[in-house]
N, C-alpha and C. Protein backbone atom coordinates (compact mmCIF):
# COMPACT_ATOMS: atom_id res chain seq x y z
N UNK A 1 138.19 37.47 172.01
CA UNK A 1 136.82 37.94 172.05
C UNK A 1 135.94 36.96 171.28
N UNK A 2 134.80 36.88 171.75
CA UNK A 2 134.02 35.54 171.19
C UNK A 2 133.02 36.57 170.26
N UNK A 3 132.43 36.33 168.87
CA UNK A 3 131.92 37.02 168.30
C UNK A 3 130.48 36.30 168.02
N UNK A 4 129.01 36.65 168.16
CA UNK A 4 127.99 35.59 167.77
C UNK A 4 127.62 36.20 166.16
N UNK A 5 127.10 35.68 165.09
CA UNK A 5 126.46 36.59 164.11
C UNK A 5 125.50 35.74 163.86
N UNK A 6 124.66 36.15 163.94
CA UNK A 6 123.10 36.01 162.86
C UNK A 6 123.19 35.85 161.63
N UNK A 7 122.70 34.17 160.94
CA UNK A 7 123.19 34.26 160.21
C UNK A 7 121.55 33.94 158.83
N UNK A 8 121.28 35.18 157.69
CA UNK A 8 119.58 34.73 157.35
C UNK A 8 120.46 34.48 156.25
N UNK A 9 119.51 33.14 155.48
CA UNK A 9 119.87 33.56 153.95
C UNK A 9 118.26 33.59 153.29
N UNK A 10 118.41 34.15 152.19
CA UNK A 10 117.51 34.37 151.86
C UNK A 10 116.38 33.54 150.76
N UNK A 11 117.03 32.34 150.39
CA UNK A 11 116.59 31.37 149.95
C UNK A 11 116.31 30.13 151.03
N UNK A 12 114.93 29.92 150.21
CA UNK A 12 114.29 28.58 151.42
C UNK A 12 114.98 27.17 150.45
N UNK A 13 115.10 27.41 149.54
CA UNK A 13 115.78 25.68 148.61
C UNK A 13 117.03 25.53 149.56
N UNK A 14 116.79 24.14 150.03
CA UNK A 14 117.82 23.63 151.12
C UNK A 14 119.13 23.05 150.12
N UNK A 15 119.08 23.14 148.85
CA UNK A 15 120.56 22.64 148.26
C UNK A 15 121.37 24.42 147.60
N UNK A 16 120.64 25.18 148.05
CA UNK A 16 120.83 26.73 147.43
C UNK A 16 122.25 27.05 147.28
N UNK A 17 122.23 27.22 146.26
CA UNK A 17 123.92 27.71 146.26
C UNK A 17 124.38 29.15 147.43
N UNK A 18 123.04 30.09 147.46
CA UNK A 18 123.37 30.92 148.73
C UNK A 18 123.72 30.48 150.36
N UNK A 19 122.72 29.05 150.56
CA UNK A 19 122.94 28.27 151.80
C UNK A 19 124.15 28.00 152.00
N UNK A 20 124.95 27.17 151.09
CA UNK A 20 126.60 26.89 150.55
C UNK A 20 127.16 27.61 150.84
N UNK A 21 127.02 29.31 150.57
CA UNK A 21 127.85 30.09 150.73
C UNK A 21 127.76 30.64 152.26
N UNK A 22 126.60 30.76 153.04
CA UNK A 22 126.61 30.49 154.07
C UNK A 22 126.98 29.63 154.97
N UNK A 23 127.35 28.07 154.63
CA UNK A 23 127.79 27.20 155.28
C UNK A 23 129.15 27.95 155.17
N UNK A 24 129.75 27.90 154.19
CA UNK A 24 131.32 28.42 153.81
C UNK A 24 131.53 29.63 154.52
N UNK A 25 130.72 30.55 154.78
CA UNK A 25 131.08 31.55 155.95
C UNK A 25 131.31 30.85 157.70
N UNK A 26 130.55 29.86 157.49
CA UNK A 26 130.84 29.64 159.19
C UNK A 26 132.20 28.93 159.10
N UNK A 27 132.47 27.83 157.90
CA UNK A 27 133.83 27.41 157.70
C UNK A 27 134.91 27.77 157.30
N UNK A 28 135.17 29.33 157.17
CA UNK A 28 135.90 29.87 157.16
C UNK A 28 136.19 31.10 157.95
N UNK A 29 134.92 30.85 159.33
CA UNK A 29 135.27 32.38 160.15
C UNK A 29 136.26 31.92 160.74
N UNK A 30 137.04 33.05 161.17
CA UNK A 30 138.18 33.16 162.32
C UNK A 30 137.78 32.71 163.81
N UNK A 31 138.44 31.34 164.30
CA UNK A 31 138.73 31.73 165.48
C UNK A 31 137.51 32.64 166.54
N UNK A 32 136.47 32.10 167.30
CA UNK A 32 136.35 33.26 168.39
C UNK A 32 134.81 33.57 167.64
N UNK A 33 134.74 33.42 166.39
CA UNK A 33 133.55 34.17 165.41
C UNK A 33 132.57 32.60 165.42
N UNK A 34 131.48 32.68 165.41
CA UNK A 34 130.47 31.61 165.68
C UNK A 34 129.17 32.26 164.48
N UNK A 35 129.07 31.98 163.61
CA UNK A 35 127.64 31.63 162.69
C UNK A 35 126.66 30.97 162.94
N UNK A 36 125.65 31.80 163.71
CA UNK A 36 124.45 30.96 163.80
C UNK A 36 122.94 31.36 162.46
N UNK A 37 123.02 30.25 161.74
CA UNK A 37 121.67 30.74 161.27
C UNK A 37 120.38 30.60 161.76
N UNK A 38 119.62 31.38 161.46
CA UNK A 38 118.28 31.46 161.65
C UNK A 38 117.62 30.32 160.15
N UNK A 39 117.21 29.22 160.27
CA UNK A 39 116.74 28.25 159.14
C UNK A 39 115.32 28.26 159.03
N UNK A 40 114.53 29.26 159.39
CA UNK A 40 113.23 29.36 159.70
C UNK A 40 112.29 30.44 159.35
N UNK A 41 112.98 30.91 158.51
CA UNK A 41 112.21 32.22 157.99
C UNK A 41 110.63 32.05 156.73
N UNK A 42 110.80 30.89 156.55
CA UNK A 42 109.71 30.18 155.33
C UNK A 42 108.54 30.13 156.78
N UNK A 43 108.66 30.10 157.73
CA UNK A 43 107.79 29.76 158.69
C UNK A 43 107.42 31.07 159.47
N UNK A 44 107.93 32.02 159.07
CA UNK A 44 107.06 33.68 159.34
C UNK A 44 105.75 33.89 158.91
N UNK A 45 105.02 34.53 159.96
CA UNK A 45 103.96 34.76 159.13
C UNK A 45 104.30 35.62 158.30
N UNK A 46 103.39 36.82 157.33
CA UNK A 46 103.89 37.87 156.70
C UNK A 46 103.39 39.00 157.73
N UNK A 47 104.26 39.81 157.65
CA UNK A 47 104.18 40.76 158.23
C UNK A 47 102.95 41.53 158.89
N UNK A 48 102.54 41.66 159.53
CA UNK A 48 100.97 42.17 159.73
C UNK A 48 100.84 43.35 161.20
N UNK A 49 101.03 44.40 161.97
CA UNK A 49 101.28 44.89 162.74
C UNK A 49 99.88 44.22 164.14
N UNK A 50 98.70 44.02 163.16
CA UNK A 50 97.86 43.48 163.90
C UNK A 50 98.38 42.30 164.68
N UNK A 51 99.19 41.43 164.39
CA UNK A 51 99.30 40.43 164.82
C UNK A 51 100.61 40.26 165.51
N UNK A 52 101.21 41.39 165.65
CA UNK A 52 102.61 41.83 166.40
C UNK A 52 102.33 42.91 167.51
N UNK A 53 102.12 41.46 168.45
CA UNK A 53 102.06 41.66 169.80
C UNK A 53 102.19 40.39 170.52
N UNK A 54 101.72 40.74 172.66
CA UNK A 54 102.36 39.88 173.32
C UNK A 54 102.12 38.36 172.81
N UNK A 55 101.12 38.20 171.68
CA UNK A 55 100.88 36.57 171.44
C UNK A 55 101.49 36.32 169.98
N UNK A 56 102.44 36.87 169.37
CA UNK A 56 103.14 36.87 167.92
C UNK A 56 103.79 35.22 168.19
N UNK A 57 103.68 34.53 166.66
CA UNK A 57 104.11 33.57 166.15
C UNK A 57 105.12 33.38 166.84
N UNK A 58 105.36 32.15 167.09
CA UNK A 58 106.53 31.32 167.99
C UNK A 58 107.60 31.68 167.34
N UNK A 59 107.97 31.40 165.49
CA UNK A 59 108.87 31.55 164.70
C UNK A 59 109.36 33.24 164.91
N UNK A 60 108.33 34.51 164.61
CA UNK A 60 108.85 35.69 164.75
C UNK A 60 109.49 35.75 166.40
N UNK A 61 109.25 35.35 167.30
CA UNK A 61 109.57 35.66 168.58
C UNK A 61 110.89 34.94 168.64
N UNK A 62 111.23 33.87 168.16
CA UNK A 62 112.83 32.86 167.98
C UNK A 62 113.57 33.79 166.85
N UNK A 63 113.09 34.54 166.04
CA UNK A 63 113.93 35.33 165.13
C UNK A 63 114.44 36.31 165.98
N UNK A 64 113.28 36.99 166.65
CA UNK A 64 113.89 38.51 167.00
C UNK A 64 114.77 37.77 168.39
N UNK A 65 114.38 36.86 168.76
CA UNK A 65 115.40 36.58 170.12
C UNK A 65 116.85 36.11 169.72
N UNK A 66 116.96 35.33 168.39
CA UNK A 66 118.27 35.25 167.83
C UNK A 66 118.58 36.57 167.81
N UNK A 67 118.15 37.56 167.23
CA UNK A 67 118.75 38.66 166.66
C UNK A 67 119.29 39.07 167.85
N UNK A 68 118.68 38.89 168.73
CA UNK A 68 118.72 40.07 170.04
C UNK A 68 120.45 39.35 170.88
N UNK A 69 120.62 38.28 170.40
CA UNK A 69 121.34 36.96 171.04
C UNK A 69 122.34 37.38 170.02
N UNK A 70 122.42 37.77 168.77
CA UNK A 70 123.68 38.21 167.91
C UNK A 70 124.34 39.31 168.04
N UNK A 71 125.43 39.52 167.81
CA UNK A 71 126.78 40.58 168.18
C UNK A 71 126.58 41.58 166.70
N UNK A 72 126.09 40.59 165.35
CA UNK A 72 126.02 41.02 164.32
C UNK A 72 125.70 40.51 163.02
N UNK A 73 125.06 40.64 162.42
CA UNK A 73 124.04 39.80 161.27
C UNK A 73 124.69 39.74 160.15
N UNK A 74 125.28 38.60 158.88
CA UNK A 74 124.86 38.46 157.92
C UNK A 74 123.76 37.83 157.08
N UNK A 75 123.65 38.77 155.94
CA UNK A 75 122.95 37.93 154.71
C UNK A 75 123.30 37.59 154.10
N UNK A 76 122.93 36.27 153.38
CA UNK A 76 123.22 35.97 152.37
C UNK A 76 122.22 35.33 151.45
N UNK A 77 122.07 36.58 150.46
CA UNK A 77 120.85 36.30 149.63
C UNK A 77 120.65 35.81 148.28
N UNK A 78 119.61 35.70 147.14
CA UNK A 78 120.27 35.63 145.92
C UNK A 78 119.30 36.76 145.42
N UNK A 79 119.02 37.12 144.06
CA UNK A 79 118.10 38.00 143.92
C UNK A 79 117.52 37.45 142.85
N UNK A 80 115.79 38.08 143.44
CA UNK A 80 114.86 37.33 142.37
C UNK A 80 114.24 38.14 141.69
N UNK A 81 114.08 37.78 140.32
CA UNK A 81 113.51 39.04 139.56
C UNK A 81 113.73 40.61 139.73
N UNK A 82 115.18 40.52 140.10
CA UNK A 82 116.06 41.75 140.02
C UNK A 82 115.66 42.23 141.54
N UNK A 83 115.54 41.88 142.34
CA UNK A 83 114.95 42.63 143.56
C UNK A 83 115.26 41.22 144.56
N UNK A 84 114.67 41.89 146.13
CA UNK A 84 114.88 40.95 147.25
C UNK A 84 114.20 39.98 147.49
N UNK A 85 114.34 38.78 147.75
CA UNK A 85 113.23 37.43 147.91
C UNK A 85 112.31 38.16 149.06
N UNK A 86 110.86 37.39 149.18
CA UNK A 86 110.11 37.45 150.21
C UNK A 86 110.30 37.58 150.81
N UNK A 87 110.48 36.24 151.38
CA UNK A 87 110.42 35.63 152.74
C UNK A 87 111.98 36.41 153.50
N UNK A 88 112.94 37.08 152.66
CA UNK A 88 113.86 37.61 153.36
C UNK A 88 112.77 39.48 153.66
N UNK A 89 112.62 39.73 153.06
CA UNK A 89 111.91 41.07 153.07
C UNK A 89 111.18 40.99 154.42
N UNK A 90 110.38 39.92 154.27
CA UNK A 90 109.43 39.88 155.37
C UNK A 90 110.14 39.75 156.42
N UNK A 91 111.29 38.93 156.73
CA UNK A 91 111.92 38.82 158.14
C UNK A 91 112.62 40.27 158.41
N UNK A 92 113.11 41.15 157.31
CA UNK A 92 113.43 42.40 157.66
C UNK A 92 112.47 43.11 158.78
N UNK A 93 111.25 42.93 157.95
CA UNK A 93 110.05 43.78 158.21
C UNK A 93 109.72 43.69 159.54
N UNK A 94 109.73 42.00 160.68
CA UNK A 94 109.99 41.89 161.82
C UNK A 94 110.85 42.16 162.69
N UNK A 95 112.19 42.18 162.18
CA UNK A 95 113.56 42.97 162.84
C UNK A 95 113.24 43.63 163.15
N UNK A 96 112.53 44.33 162.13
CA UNK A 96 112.39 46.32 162.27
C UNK A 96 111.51 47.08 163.62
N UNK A 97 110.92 46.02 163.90
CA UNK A 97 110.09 46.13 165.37
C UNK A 97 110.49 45.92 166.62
N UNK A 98 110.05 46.92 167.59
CA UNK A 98 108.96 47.33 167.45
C UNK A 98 110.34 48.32 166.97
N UNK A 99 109.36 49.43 165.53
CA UNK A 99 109.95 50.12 165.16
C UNK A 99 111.10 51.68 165.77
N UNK A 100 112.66 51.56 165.45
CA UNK A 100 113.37 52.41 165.88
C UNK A 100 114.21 51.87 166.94
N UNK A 101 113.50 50.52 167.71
CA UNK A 101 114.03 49.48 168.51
C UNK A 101 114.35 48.27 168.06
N UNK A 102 114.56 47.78 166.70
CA UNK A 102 114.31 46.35 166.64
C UNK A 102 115.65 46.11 167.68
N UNK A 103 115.73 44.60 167.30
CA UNK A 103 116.65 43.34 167.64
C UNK A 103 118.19 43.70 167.40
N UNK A 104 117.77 43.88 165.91
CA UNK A 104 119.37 43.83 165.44
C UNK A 104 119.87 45.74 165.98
N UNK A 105 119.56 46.48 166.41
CA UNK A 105 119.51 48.12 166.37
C UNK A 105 120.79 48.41 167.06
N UNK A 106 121.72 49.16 165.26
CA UNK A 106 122.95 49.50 165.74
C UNK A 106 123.99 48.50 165.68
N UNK A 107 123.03 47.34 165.72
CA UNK A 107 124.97 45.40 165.35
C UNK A 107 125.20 46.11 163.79
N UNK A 108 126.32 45.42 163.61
CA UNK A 108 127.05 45.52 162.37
C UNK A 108 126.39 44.68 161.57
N UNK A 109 125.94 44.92 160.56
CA UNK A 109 125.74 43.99 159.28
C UNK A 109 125.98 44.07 157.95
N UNK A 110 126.39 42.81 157.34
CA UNK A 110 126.56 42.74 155.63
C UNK A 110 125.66 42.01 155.48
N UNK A 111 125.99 42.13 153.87
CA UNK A 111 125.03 41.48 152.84
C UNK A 111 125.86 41.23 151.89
N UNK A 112 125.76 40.00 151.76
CA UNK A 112 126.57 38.90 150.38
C UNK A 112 125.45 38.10 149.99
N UNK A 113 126.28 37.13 148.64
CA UNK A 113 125.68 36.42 147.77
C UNK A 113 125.76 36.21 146.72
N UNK A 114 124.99 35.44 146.02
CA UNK A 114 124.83 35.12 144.42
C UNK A 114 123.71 34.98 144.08
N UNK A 115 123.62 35.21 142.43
CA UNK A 115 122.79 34.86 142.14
C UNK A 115 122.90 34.20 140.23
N UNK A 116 122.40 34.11 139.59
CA UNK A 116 122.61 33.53 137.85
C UNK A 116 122.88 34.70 137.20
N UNK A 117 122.41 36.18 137.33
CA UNK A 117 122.76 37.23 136.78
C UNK A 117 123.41 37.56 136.65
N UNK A 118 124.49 38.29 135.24
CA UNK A 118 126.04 38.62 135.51
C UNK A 118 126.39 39.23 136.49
N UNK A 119 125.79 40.00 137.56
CA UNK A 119 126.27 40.79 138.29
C UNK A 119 125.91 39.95 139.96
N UNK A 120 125.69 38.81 139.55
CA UNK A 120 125.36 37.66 141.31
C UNK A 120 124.54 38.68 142.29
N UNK A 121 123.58 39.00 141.97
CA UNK A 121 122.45 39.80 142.41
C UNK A 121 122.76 40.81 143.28
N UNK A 122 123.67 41.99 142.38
CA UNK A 122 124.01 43.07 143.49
C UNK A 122 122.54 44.03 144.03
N UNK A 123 121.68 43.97 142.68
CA UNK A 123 120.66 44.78 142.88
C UNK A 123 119.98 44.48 144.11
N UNK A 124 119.78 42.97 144.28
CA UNK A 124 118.91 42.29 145.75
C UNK A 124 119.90 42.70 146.85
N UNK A 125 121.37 42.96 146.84
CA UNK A 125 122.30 42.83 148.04
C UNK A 125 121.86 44.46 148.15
N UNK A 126 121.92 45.27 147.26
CA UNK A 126 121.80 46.82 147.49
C UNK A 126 120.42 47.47 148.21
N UNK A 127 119.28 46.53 147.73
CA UNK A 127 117.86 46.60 148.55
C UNK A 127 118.13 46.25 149.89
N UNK A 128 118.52 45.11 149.68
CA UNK A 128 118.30 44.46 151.28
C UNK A 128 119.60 45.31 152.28
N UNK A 129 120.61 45.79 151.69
CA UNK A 129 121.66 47.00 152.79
C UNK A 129 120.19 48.18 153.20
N UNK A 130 119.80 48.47 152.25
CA UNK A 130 118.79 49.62 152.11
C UNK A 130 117.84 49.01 153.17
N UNK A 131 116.67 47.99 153.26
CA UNK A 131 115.98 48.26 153.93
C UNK A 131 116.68 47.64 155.46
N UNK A 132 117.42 46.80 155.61
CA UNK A 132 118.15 46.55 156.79
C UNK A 132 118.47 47.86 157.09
N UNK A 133 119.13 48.93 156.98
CA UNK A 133 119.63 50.14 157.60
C UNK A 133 118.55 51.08 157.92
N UNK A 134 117.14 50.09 157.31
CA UNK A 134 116.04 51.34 157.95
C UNK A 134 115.71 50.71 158.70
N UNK A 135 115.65 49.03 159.04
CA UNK A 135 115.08 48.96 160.14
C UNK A 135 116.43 48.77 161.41
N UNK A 136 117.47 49.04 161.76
CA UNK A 136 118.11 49.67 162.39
C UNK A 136 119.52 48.91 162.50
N UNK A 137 119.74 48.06 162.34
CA UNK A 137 121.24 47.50 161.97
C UNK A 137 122.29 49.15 161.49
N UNK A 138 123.54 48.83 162.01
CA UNK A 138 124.55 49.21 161.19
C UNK A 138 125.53 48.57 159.70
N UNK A 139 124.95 49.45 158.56
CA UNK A 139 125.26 48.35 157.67
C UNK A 139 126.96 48.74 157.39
N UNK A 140 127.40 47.90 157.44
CA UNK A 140 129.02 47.99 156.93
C UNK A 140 129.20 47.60 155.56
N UNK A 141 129.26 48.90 154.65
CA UNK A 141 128.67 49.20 153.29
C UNK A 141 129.97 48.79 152.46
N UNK A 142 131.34 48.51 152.98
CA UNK A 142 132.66 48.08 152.48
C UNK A 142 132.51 46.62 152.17
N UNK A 143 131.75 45.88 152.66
CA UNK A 143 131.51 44.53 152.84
C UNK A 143 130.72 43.71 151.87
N UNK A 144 131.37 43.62 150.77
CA UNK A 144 130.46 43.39 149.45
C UNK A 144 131.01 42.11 148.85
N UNK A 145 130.04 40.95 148.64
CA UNK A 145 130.17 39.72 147.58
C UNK A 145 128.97 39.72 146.79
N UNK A 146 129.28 39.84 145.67
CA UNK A 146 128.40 39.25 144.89
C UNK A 146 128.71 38.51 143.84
N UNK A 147 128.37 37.49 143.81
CA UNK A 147 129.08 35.84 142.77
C UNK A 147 128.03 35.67 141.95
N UNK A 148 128.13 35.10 140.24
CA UNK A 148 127.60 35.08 139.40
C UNK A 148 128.01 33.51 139.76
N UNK A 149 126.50 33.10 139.65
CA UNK A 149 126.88 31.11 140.04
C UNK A 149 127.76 31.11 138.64
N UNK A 150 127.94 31.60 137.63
CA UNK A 150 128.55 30.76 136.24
C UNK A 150 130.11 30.80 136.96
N UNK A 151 130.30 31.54 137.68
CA UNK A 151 131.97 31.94 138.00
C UNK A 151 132.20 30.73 138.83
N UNK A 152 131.27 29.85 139.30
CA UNK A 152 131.46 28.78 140.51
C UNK A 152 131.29 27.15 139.67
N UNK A 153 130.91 27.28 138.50
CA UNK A 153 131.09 26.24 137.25
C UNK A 153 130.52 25.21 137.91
N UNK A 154 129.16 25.60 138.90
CA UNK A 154 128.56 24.41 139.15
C UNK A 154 129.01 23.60 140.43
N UNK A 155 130.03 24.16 140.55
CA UNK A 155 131.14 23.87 142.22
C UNK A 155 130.28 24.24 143.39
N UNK A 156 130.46 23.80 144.85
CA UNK A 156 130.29 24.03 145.83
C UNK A 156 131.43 25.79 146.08
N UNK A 157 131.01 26.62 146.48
CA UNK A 157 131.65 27.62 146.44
C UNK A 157 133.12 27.32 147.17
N UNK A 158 133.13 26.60 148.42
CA UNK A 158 134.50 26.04 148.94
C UNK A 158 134.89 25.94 148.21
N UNK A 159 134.95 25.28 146.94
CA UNK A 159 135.75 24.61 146.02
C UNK A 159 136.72 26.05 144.70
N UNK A 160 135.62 27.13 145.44
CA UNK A 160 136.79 28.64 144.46
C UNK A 160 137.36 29.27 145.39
N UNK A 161 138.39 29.08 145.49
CA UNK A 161 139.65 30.15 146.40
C UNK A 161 139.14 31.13 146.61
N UNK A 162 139.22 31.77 145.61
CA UNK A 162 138.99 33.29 145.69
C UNK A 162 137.50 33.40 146.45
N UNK A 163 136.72 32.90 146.21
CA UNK A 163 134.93 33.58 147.17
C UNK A 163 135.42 32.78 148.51
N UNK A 164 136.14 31.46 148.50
CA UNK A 164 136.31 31.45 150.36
C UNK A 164 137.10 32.27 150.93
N UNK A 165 138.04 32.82 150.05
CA UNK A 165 139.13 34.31 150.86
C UNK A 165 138.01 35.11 151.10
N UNK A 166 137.50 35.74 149.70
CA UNK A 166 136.83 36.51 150.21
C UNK A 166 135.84 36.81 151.59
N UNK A 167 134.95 35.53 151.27
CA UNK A 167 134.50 35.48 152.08
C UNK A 167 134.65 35.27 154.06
N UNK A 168 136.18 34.61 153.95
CA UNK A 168 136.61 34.89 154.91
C UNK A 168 137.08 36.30 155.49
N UNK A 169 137.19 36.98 154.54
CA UNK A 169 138.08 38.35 154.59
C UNK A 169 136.84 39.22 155.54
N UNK A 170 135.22 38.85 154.70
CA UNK A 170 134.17 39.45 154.97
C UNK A 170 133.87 39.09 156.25
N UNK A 171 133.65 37.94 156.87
CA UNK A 171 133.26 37.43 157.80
C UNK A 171 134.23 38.19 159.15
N UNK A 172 135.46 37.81 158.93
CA UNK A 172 136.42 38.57 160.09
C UNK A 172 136.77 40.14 160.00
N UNK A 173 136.38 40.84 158.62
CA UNK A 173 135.93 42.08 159.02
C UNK A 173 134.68 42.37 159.80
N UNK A 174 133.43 41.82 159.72
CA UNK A 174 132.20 42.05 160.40
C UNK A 174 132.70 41.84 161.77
N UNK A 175 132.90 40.93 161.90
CA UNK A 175 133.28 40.67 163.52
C UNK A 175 133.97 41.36 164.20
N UNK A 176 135.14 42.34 163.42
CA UNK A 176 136.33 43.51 164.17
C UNK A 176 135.08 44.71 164.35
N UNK A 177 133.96 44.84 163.40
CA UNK A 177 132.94 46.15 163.92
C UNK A 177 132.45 45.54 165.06
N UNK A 178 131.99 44.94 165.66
CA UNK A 178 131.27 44.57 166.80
C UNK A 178 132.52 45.55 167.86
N UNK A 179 131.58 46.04 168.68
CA UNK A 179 132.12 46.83 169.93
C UNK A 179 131.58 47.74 170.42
């Protein structure tokens, strides 16, 4: 079975240790499982209902058509000031449309990541399950990373066993919910 996932992270810094960990999910999915990210979310407008319609931003219309094109979404975010980045919030906020229908409505999704906080920003991973499951994804709530960058000593995350198991473990569970 060929699996597609959507893949956001939630940081726009292109050396992000969350990006890393997203690269490391596509290099460690199973076989059959394909990671596509969406690299374009800094280029959303913000959310505006006025302006979500048949003439909406080129960028929101390539998001929701990825989404619509994915089997099943991860995130991978970090958390800022104890809560969810923007520019990830805001791409929620377009999923979520048109509301009760979005894109992603009903795929399987997690939420992983890190962040500098001892706890690698569970608080941002616990928002963003939260508002992803309102705008209509199925969140697969078993499916939990959260990495304190100090645990990665400055390493490319490939480089710790344990978060590429994991993270492999995560990746080829998401993909067995698709069906």
């Amino acid at each position: 079975m060929s699996v597609k996932v959507l893949v956001l992270v939630g940081s726009l810094r292109a050396a992000s240790v969350n990006r890393q960990l997203a690269e490391l999910a596509a290099e460690v999915a199973p076989e059959g499982v394909t990671l596509v990210p969406f690299d374009r979310l800094g280029e959303l407008p913000f959310y505006n209902e006025d302006i979500d319609n048949e003439s909406v931003a080129q960028s929101v219309a390539d998001l929701r058509a990825a989404a619509a094109d994915a089997d099943a979404a991860l995130v991978v975010t970090p958390e800022y000031n104890g809560g969810t980045p923007g520019v990830l919030k805001n791409a929620i906020d377009w999923l979520s449309r048109p509301f009760g229908d979005g894109a992603l409505k009903g795929k399987p999704a997690a939420v992983v990541g890190g962040s500098f906080g001892q706890y690698g920003g569970v608080w941002a991973h616990d928002e963003v399950r939260k508002s992803l499951g309102i705008a209509g994804p199925r969140i697969v709530e078993d499916l939990k990373l959260s990495v304190p960058f100090k645990t990665l000593d400055g390493k490319h995350p490939r480089e710790n066993a344990e978060v590429a198991a994991q993270l492999g473990d995560i990746v080829a569970k998401l993909a067995a919910e698709v069906g």
